[in-house]
Structure formats: structure tokens, C-alpha cells
PDB file of N, CA and C in Angstrom:
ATOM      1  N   UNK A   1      87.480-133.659  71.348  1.00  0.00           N
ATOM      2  CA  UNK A   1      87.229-132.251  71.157  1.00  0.00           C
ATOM      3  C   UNK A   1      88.461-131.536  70.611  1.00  0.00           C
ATOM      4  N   UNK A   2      89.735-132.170  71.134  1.00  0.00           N
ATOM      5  CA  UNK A   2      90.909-130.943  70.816  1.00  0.00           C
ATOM      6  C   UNK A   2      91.430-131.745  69.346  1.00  0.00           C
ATOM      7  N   UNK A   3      90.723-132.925  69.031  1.00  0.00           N
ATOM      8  CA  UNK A   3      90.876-133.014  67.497  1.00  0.00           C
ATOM      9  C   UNK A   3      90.185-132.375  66.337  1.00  0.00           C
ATOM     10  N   UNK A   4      89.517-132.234  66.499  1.00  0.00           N
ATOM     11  CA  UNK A   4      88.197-131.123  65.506  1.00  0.00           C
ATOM     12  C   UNK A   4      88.272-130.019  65.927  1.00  0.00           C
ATOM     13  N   UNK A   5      88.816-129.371  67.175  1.00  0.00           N
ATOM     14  CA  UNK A   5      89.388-127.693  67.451  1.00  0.00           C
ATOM     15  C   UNK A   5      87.347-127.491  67.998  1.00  0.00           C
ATOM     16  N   UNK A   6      86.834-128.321  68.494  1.00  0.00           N
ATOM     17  CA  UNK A   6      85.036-128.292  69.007  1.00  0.00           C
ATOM     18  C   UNK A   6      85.571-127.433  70.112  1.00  0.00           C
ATOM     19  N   UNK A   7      84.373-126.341  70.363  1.00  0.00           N
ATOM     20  CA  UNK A   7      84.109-125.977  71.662  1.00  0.00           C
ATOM     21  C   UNK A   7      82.555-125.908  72.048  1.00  0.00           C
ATOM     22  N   UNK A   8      81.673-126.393  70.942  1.00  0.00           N
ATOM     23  CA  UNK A   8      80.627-126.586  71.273  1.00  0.00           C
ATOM     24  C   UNK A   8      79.457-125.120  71.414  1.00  0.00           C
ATOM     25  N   UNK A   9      78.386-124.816  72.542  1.00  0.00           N
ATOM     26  CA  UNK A   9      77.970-123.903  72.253  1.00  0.00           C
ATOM     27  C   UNK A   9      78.119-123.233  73.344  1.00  0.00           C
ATOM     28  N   UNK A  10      79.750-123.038  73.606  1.00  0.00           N
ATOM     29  CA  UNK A  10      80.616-122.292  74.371  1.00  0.00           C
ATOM     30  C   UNK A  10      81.592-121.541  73.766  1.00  0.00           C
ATOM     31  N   UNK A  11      81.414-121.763  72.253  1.00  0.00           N
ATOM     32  CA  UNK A  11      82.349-120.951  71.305  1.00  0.00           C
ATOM     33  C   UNK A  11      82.334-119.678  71.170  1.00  0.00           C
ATOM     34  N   UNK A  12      81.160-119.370  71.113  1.00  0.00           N
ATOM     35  CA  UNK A  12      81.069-117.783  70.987  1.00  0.00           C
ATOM     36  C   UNK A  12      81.345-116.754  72.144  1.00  0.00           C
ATOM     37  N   UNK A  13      81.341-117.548  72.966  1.00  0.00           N
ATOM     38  CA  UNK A  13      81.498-116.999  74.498  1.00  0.00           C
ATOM     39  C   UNK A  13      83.297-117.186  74.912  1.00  0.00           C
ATOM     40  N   UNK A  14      83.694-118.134  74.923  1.00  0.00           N
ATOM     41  CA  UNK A  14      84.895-118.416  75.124  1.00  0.00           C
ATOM     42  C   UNK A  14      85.662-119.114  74.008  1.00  0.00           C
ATOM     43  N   UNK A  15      85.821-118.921  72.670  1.00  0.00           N
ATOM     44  CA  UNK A  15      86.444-119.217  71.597  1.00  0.00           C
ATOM     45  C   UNK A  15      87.128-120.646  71.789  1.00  0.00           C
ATOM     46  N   UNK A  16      87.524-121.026  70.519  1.00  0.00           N
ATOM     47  CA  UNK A  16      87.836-121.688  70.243  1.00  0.00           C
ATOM     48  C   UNK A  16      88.950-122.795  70.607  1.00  0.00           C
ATOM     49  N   UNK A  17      88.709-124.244  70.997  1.00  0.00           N
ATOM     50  CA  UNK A  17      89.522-125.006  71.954  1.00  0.00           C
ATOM     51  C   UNK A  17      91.147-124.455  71.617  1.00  0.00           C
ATOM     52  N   UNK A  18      91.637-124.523  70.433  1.00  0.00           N
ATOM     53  CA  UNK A  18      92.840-124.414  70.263  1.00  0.00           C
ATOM     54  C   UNK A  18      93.963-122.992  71.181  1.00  0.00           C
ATOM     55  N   UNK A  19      92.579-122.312  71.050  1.00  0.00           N
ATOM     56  CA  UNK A  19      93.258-120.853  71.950  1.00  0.00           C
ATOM     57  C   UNK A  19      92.909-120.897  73.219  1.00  0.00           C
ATOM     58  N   UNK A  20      92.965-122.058  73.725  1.00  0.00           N
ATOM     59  CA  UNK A  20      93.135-122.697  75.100  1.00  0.00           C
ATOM     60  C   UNK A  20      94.018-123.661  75.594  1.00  0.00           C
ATOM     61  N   UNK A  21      94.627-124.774  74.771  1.00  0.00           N
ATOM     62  CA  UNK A  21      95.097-125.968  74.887  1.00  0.00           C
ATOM     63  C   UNK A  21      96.758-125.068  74.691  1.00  0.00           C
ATOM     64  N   UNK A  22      97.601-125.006  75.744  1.00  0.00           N
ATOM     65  CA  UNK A  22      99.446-124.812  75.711  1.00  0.00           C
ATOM     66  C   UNK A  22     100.061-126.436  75.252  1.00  0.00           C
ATOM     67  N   UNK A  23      99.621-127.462  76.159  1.00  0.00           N
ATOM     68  CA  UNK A  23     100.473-128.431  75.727  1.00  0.00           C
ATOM     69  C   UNK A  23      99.370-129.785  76.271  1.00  0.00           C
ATOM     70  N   UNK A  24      99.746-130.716  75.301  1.00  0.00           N
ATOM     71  CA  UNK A  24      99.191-132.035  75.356  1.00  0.00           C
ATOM     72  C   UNK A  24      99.939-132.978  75.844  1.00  0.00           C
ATOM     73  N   UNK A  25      99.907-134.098  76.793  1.00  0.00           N
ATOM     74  CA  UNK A  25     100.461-135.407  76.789  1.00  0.00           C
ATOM     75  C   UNK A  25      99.074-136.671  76.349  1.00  0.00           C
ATOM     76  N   UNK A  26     100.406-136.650  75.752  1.00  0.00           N
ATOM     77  CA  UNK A  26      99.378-137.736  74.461  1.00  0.00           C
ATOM     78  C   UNK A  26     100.271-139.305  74.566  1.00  0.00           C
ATOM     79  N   UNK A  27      99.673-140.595  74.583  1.00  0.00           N
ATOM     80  CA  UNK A  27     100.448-142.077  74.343  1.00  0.00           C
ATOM     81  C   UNK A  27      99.527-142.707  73.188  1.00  0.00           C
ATOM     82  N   UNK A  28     100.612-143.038  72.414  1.00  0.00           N
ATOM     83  CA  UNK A  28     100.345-143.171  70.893  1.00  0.00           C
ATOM     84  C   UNK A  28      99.690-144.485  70.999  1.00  0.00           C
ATOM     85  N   UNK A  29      99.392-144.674  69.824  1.00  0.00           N
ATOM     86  CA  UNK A  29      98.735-146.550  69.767  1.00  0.00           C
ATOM     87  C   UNK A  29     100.468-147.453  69.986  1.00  0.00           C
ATOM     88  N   UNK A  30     101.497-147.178  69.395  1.00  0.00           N
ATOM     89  CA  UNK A  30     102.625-148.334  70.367  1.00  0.00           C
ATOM     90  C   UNK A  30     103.018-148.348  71.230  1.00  0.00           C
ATOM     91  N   UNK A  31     102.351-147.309  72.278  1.00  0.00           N
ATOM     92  CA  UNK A  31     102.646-147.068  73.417  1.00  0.00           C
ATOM     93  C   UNK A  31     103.740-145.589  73.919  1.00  0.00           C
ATOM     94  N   UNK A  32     104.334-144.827  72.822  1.00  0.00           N
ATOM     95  CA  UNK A  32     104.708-144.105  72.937  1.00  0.00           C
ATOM     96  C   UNK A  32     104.394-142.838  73.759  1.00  0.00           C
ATOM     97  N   UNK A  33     105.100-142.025  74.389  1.00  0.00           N
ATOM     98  CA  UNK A  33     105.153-141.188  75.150  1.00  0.00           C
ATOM     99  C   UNK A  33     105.014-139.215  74.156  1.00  0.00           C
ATOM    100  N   UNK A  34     104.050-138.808  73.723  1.00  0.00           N
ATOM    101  CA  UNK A  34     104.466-137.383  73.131  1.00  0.00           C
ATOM    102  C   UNK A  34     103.804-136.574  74.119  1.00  0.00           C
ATOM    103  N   UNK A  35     105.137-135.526  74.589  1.00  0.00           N
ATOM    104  CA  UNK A  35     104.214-134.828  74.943  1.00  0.00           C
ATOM    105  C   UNK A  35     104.349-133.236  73.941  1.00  0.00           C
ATOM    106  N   UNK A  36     103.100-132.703  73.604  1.00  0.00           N
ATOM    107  CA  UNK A  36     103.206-131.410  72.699  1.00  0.00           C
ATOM    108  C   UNK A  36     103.360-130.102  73.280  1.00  0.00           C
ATOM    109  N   UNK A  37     104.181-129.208  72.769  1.00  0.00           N
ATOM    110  CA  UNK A  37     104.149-128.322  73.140  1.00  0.00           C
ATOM    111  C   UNK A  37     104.956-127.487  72.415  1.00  0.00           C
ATOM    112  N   UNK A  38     105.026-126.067  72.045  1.00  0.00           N
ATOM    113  CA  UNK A  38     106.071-125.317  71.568  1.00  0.00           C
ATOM    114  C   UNK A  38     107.165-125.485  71.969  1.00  0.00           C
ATOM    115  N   UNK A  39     107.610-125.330  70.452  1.00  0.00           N
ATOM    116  CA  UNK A  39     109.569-125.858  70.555  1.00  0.00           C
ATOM    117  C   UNK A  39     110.212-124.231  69.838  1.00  0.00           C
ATOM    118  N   UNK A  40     111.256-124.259  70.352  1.00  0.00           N
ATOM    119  CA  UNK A  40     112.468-123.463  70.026  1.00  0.00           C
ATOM    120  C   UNK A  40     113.051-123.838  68.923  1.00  0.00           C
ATOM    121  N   UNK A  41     113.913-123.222  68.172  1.00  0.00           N
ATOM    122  CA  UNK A  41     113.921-123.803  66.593  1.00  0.00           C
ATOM    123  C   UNK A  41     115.301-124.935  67.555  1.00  0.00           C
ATOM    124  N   UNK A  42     116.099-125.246  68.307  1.00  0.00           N
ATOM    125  CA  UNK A  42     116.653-125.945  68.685  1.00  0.00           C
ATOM    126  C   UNK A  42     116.280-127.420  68.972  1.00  0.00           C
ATOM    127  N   UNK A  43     115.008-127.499  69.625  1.00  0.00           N
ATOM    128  CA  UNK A  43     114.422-128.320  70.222  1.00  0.00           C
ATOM    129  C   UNK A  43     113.613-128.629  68.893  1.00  0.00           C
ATOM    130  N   UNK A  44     112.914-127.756  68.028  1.00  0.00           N
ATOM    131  CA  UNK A  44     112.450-128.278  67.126  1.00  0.00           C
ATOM    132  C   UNK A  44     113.607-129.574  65.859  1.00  0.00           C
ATOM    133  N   UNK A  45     114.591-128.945  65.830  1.00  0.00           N
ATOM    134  CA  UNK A  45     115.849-130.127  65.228  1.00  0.00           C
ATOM    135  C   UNK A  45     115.834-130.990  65.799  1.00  0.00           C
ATOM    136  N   UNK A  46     115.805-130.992  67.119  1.00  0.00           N
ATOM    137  CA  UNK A  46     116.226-132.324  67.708  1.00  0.00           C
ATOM    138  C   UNK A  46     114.591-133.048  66.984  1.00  0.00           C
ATOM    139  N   UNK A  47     113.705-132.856  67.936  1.00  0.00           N
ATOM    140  CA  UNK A  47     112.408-133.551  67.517  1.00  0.00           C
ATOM    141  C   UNK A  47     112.627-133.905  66.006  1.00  0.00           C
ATOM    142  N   UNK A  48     112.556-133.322  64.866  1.00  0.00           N
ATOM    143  CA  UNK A  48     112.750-134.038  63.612  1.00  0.00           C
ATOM    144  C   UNK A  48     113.789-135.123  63.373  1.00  0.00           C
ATOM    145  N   UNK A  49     114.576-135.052  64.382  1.00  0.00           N
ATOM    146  CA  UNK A  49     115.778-135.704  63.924  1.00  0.00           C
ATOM    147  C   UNK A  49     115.657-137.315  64.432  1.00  0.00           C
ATOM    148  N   UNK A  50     114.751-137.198  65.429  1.00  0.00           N
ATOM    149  CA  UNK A  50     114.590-138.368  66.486  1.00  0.00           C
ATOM    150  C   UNK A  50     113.923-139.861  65.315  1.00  0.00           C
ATOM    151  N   UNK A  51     113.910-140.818  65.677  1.00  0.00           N
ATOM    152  CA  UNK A  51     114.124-141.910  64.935  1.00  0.00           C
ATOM    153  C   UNK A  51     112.845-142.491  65.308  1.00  0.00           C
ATOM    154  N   UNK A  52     112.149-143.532  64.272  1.00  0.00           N
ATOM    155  CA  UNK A  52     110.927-143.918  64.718  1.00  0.00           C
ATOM    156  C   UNK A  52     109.632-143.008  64.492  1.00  0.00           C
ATOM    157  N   UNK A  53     108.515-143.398  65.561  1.00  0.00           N
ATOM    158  CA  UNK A  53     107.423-142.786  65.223  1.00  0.00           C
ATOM    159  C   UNK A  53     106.999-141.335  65.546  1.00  0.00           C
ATOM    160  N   UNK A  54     108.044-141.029  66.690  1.00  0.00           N
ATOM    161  CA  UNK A  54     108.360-139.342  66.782  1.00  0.00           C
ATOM    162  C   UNK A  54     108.786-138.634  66.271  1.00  0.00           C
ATOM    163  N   UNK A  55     109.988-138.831  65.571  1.00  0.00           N
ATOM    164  CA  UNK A  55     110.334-138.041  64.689  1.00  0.00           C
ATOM    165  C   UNK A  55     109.033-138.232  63.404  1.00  0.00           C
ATOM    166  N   UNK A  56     108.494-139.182  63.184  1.00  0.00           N
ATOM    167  CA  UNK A  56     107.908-139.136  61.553  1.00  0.00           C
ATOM    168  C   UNK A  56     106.178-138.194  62.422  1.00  0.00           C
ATOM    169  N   UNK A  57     105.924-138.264  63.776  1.00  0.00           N
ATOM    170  CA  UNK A  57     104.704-137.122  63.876  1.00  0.00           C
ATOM    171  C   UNK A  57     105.284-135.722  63.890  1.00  0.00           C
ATOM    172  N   UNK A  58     106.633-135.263  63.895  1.00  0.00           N
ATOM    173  CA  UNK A  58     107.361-134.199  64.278  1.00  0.00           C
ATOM    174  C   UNK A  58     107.305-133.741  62.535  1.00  0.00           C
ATOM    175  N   UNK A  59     107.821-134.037  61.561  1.00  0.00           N
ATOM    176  CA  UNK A  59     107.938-134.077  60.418  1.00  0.00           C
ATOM    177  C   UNK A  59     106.537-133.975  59.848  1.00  0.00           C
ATOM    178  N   UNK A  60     105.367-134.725  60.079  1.00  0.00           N
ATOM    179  CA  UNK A  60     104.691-134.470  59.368  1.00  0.00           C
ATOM    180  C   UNK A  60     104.251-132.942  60.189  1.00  0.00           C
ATOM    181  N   UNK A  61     103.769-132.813  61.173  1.00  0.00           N
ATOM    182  CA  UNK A  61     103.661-131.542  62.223  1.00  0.00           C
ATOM    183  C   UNK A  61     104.069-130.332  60.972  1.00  0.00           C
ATOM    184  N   UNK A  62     105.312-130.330  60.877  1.00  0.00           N
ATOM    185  CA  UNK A  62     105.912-129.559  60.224  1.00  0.00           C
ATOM    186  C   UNK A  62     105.538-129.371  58.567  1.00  0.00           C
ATOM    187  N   UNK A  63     105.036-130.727  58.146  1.00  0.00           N
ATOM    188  CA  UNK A  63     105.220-130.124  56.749  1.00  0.00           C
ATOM    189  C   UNK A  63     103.440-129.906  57.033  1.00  0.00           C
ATOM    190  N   UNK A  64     102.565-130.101  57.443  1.00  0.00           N
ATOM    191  CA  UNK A  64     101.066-129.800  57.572  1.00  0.00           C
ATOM    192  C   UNK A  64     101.541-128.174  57.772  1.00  0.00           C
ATOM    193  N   UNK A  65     101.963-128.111  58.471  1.00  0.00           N
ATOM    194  CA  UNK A  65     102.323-126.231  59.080  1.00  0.00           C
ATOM    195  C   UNK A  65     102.922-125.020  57.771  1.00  0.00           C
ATOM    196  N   UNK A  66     103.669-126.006  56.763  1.00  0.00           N
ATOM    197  CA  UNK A  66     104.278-125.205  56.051  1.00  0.00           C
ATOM    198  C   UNK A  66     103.020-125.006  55.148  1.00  0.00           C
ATOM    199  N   UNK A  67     102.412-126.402  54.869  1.00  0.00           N
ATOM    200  CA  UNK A  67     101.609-126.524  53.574  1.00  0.00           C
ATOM    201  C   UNK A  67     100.363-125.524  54.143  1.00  0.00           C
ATOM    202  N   UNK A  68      99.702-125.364  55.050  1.00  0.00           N
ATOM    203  CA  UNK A  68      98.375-124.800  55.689  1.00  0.00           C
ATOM    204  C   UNK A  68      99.164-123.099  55.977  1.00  0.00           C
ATOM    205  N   UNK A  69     100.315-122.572  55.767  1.00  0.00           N
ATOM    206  CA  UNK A  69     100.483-121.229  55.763  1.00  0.00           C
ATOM    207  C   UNK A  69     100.805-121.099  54.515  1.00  0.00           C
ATOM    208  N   UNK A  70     100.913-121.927  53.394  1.00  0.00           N
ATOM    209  CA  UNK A  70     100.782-121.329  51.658  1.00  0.00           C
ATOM    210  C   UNK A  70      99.694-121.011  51.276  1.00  0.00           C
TER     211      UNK A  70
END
């Protein structure tokens, strides 16, 4: 559901999953640990900077965000 942003035919009544969901813990297919949540532009550096498959979901995160507000 919180991949397709579904709330089903509870939408109109209580909107849309995304303006519900603060933070996710999510374990990736290699077993990785993310958990999501708003970052500080501090915390956001670090996350890009990180090595492996976190930093490259942090990065894309970011460029989906830039490209979907042009």
C-alpha cells in the first residue's frame, strides 16, 4: 500500500497513505537495515555520502525529488 501511496475506499474520508506514514523501517533484499525518515540537511550529507547500497537509495531519493519538483 505505502508503495502506490493506496488508501483504498478510505481515501476520501481520510486521505491519502503518504499524509500518514512519518517514518518507515524497511530491510532491503541484502539484508540491509533503512530506516526512513526526514533528514536535516546535515544528516541528509551524511546519508549520500555513505558507501554501498544506502548511500546509492539516498541519492537516487534525492535526484527522484529534484526531478518530480521541475
Amino acid at each position: 500500500m505505502i508503495s502506490t501511496d493506496a488508501s483504498g475506499q478510505g481515501s476520501c474520508q481520510y486521505g491519502k497513505t503518504r499524509h500518514h506514514v512519518l517514518e518507515l523501517d524497511t530491510i532491503l533484499l541484502g539484508g540491509q537495515h533503512l530506516h526512513s525518515r526526514p533528514l536535516n540537511a546535515e544528516e541528509e550529507q551524511q546519508a549520500l555520502a555513505q558507501a554501498g547500497v544506502l548511500g546509492k537509495v539516498h541519492q537516487t531519493a534525492l535526484r527522484l525529488s529534484i526531478s518530480s519538483a521541475n
